[in-house]
PDB file of N, CA and C in Angstrom:
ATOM      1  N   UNK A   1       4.194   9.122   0.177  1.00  0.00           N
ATOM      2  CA  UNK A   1       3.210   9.303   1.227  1.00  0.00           C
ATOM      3  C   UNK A   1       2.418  10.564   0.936  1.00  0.00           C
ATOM      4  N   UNK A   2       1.230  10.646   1.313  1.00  0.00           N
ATOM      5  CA  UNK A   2       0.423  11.534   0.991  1.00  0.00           C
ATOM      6  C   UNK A   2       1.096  12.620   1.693  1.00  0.00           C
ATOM      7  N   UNK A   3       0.883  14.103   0.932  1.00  0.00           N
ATOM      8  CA  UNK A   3       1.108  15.543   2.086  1.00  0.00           C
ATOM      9  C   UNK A   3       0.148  15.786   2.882  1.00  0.00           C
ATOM     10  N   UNK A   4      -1.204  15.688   2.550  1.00  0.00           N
ATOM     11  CA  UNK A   4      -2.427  15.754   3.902  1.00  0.00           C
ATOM     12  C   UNK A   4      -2.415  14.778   4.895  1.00  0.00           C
ATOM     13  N   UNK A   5      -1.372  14.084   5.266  1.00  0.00           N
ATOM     14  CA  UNK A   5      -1.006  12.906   6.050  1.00  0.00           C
ATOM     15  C   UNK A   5       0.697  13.473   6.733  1.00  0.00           C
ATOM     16  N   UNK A   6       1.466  13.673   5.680  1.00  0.00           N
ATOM     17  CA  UNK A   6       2.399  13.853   6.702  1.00  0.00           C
ATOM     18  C   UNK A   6       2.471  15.502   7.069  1.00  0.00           C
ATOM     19  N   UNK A   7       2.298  16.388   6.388  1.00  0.00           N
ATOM     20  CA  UNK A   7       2.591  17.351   6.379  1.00  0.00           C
ATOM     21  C   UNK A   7       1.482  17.950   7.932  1.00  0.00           C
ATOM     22  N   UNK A   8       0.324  17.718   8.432  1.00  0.00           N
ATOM     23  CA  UNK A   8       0.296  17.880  10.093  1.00  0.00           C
ATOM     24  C   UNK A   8       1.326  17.448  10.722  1.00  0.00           C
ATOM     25  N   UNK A   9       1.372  16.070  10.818  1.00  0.00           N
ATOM     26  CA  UNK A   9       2.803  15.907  11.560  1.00  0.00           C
ATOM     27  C   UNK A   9       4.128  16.466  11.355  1.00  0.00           C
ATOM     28  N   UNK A  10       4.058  17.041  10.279  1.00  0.00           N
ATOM     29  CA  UNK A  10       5.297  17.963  10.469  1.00  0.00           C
ATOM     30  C   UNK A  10       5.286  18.674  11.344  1.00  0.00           C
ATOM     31  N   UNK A  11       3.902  19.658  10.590  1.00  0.00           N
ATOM     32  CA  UNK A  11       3.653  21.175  11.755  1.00  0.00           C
ATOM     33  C   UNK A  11       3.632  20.479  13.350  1.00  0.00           C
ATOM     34  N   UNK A  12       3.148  19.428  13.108  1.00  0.00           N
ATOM     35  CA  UNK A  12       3.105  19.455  14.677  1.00  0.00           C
ATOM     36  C   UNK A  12       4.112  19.511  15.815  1.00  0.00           C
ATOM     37  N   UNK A  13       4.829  18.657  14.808  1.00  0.00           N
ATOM     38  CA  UNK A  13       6.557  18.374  15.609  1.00  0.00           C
ATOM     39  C   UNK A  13       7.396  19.803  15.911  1.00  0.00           C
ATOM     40  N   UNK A  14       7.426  20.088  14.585  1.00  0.00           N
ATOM     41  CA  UNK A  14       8.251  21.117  14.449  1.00  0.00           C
ATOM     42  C   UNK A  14       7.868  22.561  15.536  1.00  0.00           C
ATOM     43  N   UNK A  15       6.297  22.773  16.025  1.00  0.00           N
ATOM     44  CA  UNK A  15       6.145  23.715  16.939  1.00  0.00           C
ATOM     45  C   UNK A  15       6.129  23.257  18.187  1.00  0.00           C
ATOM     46  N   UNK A  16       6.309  21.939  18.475  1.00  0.00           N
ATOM     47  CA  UNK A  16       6.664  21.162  19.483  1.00  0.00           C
ATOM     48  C   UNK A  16       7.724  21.313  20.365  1.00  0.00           C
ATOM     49  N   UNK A  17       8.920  21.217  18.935  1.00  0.00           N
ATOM     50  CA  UNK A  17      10.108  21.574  19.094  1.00  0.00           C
ATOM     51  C   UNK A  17      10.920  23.015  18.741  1.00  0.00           C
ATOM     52  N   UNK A  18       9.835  24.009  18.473  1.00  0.00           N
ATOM     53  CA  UNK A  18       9.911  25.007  18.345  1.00  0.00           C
ATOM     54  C   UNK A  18      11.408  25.274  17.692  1.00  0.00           C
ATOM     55  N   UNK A  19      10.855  24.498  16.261  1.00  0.00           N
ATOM     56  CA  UNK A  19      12.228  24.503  15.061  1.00  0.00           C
ATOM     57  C   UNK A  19      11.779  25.958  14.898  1.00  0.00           C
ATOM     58  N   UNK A  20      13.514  26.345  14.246  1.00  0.00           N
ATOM     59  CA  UNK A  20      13.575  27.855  13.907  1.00  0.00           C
ATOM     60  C   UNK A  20      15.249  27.155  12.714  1.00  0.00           C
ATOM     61  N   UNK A  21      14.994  27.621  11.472  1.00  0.00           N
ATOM     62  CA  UNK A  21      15.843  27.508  10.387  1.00  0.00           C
ATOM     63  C   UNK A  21      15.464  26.034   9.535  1.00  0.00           C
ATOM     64  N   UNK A  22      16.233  26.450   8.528  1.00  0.00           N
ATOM     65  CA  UNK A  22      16.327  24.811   7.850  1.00  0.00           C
ATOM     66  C   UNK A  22      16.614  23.290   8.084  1.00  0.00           C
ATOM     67  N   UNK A  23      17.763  23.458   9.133  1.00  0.00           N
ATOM     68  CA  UNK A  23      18.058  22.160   9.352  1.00  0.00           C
ATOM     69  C   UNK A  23      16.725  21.272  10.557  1.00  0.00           C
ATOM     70  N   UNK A  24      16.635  22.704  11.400  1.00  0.00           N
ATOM     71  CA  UNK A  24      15.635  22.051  12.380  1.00  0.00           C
ATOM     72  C   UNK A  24      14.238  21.402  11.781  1.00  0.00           C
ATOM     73  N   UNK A  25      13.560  22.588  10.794  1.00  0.00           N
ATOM     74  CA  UNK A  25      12.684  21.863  10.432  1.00  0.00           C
ATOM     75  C   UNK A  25      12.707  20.678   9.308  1.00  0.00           C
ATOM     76  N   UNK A  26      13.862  20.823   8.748  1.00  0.00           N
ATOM     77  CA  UNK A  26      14.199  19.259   7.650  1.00  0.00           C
ATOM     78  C   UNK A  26      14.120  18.471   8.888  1.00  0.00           C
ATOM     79  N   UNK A  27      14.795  18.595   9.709  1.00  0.00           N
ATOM     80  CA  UNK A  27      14.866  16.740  10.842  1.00  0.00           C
ATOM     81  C   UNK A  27      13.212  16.974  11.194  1.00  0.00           C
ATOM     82  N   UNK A  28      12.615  18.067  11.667  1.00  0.00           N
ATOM     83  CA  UNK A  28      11.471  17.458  11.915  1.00  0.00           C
ATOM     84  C   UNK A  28      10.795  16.987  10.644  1.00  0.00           C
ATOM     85  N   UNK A  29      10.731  17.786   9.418  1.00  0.00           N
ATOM     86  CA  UNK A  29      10.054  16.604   8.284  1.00  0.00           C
ATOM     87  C   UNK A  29      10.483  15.547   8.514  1.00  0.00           C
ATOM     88  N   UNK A  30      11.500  14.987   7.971  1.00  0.00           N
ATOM     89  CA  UNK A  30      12.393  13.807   8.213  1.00  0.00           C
ATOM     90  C   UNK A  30      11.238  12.666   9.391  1.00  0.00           C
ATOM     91  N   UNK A  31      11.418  13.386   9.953  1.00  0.00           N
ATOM     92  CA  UNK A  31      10.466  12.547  11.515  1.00  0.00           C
ATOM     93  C   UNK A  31       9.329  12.281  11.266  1.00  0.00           C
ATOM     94  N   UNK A  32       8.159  13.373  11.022  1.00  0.00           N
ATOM     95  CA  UNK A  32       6.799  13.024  10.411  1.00  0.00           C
ATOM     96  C   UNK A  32       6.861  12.565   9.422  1.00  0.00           C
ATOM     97  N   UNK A  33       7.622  12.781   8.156  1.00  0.00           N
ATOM     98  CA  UNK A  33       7.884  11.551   6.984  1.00  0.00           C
ATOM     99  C   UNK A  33       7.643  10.045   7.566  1.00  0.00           C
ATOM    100  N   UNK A  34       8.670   9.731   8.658  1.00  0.00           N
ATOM    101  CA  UNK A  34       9.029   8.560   9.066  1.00  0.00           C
ATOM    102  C   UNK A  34       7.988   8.052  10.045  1.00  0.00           C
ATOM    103  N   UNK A  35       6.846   8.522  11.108  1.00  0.00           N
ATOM    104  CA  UNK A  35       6.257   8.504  11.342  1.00  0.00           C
ATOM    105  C   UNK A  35       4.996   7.860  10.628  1.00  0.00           C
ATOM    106  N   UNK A  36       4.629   8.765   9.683  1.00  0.00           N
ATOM    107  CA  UNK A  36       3.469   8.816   8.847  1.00  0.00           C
ATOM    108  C   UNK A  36       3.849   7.330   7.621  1.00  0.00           C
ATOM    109  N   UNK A  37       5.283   6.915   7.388  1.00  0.00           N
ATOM    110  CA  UNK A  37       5.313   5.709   6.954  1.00  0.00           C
ATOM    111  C   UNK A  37       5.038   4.401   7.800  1.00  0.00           C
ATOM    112  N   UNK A  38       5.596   4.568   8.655  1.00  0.00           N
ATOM    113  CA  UNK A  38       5.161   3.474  10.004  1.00  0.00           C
ATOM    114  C   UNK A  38       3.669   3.407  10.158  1.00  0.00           C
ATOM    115  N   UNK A  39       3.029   4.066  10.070  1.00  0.00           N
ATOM    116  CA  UNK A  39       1.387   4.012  10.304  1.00  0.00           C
ATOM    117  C   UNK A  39       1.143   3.469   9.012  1.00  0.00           C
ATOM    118  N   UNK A  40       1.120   3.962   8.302  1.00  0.00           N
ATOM    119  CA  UNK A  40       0.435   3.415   6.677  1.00  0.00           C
ATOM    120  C   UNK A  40       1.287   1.970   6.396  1.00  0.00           C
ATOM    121  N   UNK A  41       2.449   1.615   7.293  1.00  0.00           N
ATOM    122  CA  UNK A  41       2.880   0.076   7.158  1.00  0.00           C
ATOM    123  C   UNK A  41       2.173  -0.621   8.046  1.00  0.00           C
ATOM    124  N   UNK A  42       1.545  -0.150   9.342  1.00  0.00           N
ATOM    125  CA  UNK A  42       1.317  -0.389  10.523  1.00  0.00           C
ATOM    126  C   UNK A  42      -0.259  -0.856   9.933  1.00  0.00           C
ATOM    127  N   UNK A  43      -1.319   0.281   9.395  1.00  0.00           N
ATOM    128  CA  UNK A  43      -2.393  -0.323   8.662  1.00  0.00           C
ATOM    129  C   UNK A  43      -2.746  -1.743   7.814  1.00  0.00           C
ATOM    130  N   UNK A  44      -1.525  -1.336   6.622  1.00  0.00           N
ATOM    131  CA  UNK A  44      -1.329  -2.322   5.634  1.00  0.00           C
ATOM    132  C   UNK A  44      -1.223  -3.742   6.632  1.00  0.00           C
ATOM    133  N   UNK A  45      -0.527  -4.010   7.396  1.00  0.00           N
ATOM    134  CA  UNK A  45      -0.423  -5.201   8.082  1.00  0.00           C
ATOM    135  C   UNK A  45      -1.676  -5.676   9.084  1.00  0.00           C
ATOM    136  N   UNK A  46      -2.374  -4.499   9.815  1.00  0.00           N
ATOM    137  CA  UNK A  46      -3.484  -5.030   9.726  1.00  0.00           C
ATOM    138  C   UNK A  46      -4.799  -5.376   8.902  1.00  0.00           C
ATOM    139  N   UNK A  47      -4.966  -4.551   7.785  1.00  0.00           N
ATOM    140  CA  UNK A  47      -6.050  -4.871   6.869  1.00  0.00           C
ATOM    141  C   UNK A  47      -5.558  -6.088   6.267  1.00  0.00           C
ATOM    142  N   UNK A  48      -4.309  -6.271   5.610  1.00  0.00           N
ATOM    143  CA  UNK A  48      -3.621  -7.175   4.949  1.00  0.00           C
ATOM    144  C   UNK A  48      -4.058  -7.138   3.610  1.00  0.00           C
ATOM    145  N   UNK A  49      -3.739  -5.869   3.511  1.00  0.00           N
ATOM    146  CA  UNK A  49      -3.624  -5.436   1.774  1.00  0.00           C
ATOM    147  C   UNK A  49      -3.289  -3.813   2.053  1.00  0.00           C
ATOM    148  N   UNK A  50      -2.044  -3.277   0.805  1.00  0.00           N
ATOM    149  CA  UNK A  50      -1.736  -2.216   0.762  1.00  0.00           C
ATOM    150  C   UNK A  50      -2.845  -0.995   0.839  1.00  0.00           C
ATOM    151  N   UNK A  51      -2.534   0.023   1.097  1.00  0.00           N
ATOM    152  CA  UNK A  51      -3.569   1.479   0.820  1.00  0.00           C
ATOM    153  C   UNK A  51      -2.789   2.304   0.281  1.00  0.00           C
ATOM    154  N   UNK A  52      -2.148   2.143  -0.504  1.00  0.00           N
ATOM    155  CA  UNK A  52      -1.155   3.041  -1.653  1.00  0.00           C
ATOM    156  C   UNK A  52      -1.241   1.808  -2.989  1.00  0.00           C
ATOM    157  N   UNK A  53      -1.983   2.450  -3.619  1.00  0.00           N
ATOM    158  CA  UNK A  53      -1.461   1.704  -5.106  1.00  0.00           C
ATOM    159  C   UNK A  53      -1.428   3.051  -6.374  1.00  0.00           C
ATOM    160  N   UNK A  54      -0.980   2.098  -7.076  1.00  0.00           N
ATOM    161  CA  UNK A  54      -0.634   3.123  -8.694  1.00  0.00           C
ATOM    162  C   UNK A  54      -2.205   4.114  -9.133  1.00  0.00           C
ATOM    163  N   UNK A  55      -3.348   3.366  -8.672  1.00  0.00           N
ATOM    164  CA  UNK A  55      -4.055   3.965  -9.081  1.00  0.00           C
ATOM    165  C   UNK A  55      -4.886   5.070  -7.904  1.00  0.00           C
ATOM    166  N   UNK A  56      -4.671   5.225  -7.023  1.00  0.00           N
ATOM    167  CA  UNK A  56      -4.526   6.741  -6.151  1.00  0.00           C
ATOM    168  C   UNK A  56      -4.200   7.846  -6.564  1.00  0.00           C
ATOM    169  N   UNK A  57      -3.458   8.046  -7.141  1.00  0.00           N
ATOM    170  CA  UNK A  57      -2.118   8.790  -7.579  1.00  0.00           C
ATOM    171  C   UNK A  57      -3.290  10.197  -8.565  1.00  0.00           C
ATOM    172  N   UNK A  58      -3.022  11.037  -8.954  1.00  0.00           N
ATOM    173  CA  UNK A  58      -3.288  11.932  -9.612  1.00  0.00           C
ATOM    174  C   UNK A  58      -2.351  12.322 -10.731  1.00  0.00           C
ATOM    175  N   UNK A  59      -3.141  12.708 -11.966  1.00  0.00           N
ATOM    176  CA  UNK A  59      -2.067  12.226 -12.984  1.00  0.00           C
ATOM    177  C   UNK A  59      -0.836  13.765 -12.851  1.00  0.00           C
ATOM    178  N   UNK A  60       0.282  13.217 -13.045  1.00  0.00           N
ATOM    179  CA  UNK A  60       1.532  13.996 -13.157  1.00  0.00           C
ATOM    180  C   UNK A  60       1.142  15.145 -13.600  1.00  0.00           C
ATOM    181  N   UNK A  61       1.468  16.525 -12.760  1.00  0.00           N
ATOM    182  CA  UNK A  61       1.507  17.852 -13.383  1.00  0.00           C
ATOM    183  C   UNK A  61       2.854  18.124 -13.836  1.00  0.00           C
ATOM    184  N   UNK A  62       2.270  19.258 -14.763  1.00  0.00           N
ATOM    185  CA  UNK A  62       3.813  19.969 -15.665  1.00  0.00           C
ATOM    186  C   UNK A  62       4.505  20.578 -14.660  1.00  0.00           C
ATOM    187  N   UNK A  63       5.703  20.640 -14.889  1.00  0.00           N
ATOM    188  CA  UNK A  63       6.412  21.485 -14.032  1.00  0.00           C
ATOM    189  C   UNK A  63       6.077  22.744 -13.580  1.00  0.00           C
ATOM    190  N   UNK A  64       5.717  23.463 -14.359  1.00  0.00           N
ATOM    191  CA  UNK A  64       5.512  24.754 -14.545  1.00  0.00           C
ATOM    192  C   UNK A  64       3.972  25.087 -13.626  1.00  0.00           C
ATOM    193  N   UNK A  65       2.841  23.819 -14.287  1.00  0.00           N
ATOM    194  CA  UNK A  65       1.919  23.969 -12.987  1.00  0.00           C
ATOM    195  C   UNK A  65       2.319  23.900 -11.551  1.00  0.00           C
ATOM    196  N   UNK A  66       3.635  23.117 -11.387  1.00  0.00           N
ATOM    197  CA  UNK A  66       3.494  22.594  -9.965  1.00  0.00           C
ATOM    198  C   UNK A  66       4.429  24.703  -8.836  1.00  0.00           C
ATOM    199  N   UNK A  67       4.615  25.269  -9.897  1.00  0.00           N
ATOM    200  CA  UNK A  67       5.160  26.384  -9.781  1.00  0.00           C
ATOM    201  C   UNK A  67       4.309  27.428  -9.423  1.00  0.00           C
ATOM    202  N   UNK A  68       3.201  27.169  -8.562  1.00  0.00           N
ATOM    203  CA  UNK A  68       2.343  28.149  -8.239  1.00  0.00           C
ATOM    204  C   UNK A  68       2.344  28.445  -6.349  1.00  0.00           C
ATOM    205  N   UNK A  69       2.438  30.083  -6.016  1.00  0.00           N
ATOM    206  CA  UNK A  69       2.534  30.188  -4.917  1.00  0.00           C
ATOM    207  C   UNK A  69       1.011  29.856  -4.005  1.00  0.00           C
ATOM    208  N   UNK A  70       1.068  29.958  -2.087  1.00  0.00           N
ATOM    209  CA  UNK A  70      -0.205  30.068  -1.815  1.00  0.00           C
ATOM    210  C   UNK A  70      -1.144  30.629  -1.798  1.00  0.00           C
ATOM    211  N   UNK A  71      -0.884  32.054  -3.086  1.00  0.00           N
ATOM    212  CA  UNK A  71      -1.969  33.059  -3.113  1.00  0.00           C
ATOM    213  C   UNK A  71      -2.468  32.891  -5.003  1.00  0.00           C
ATOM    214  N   UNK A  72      -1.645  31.371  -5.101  1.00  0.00           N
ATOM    215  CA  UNK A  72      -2.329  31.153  -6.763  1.00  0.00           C
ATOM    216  C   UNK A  72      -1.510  31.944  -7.529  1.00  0.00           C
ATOM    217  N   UNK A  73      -0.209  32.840  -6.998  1.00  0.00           N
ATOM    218  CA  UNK A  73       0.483  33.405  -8.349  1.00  0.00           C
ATOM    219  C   UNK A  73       1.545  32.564  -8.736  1.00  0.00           C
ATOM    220  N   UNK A  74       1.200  32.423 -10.144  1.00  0.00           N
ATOM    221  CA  UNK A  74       2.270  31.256 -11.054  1.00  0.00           C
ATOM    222  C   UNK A  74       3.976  31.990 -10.677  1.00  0.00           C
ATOM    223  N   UNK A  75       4.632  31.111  -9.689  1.00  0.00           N
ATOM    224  CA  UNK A  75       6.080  31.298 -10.258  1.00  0.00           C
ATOM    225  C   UNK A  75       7.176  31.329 -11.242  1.00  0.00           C
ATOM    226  N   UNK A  76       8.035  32.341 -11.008  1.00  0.00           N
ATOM    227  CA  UNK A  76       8.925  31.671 -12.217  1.00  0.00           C
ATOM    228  C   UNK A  76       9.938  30.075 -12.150  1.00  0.00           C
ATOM    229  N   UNK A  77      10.525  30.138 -12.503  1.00  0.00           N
ATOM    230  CA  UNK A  77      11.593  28.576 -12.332  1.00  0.00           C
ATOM    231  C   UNK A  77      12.309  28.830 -11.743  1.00  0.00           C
ATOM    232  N   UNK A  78      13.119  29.959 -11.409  1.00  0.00           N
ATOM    233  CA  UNK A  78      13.893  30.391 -10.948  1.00  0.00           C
ATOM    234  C   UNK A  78      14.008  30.468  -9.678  1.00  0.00           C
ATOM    235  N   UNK A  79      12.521  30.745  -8.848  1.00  0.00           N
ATOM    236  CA  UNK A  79      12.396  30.813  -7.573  1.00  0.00           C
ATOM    237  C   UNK A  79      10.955  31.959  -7.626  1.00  0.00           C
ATOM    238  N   UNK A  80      11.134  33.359  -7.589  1.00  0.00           N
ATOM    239  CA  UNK A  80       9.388  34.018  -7.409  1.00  0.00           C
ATOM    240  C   UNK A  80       9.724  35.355  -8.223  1.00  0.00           C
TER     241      UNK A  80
END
């Protein structure tokens, strides 16, 4: 599922429920994950054709690209 799709509904839930630690906000991902699949099944059944195919997709980054913080500084592997 796309992140510009579920990832509002995360935030949204989660200050909703005014998660505080890991577990709270994993169940709220968990939820907007599950959410945000139900709609994009919920679509598909009305258009009656998928809106996820292979060719959406953006081609695979290296690991090492995907290792960059939100101020653009490249991480290490390790963690920062």
């Amino acid at each position: 599922m796309n992140p510009d799709v579920v990832e509002p509904m995360y935030v949204t839930i989660a200050i909703a429920r005014d998660c505080i630690g890991f577990e709270a906000n994993k169940t709220a991902a968990h939820t907007g994950g599950r959410i945000a699949g139900n709609a994009r099944k919920s679509i598909q059944k009305e258009i009656g054709r998928p809106v996820v195919s292979r060719h959406g997709y953006l081609p695979n980054r290296s690991r090492q690209d995907q290792l960059i913080d939100e101020g653009g500084k490249r991480l290490t592997e390790k963690g920062q």
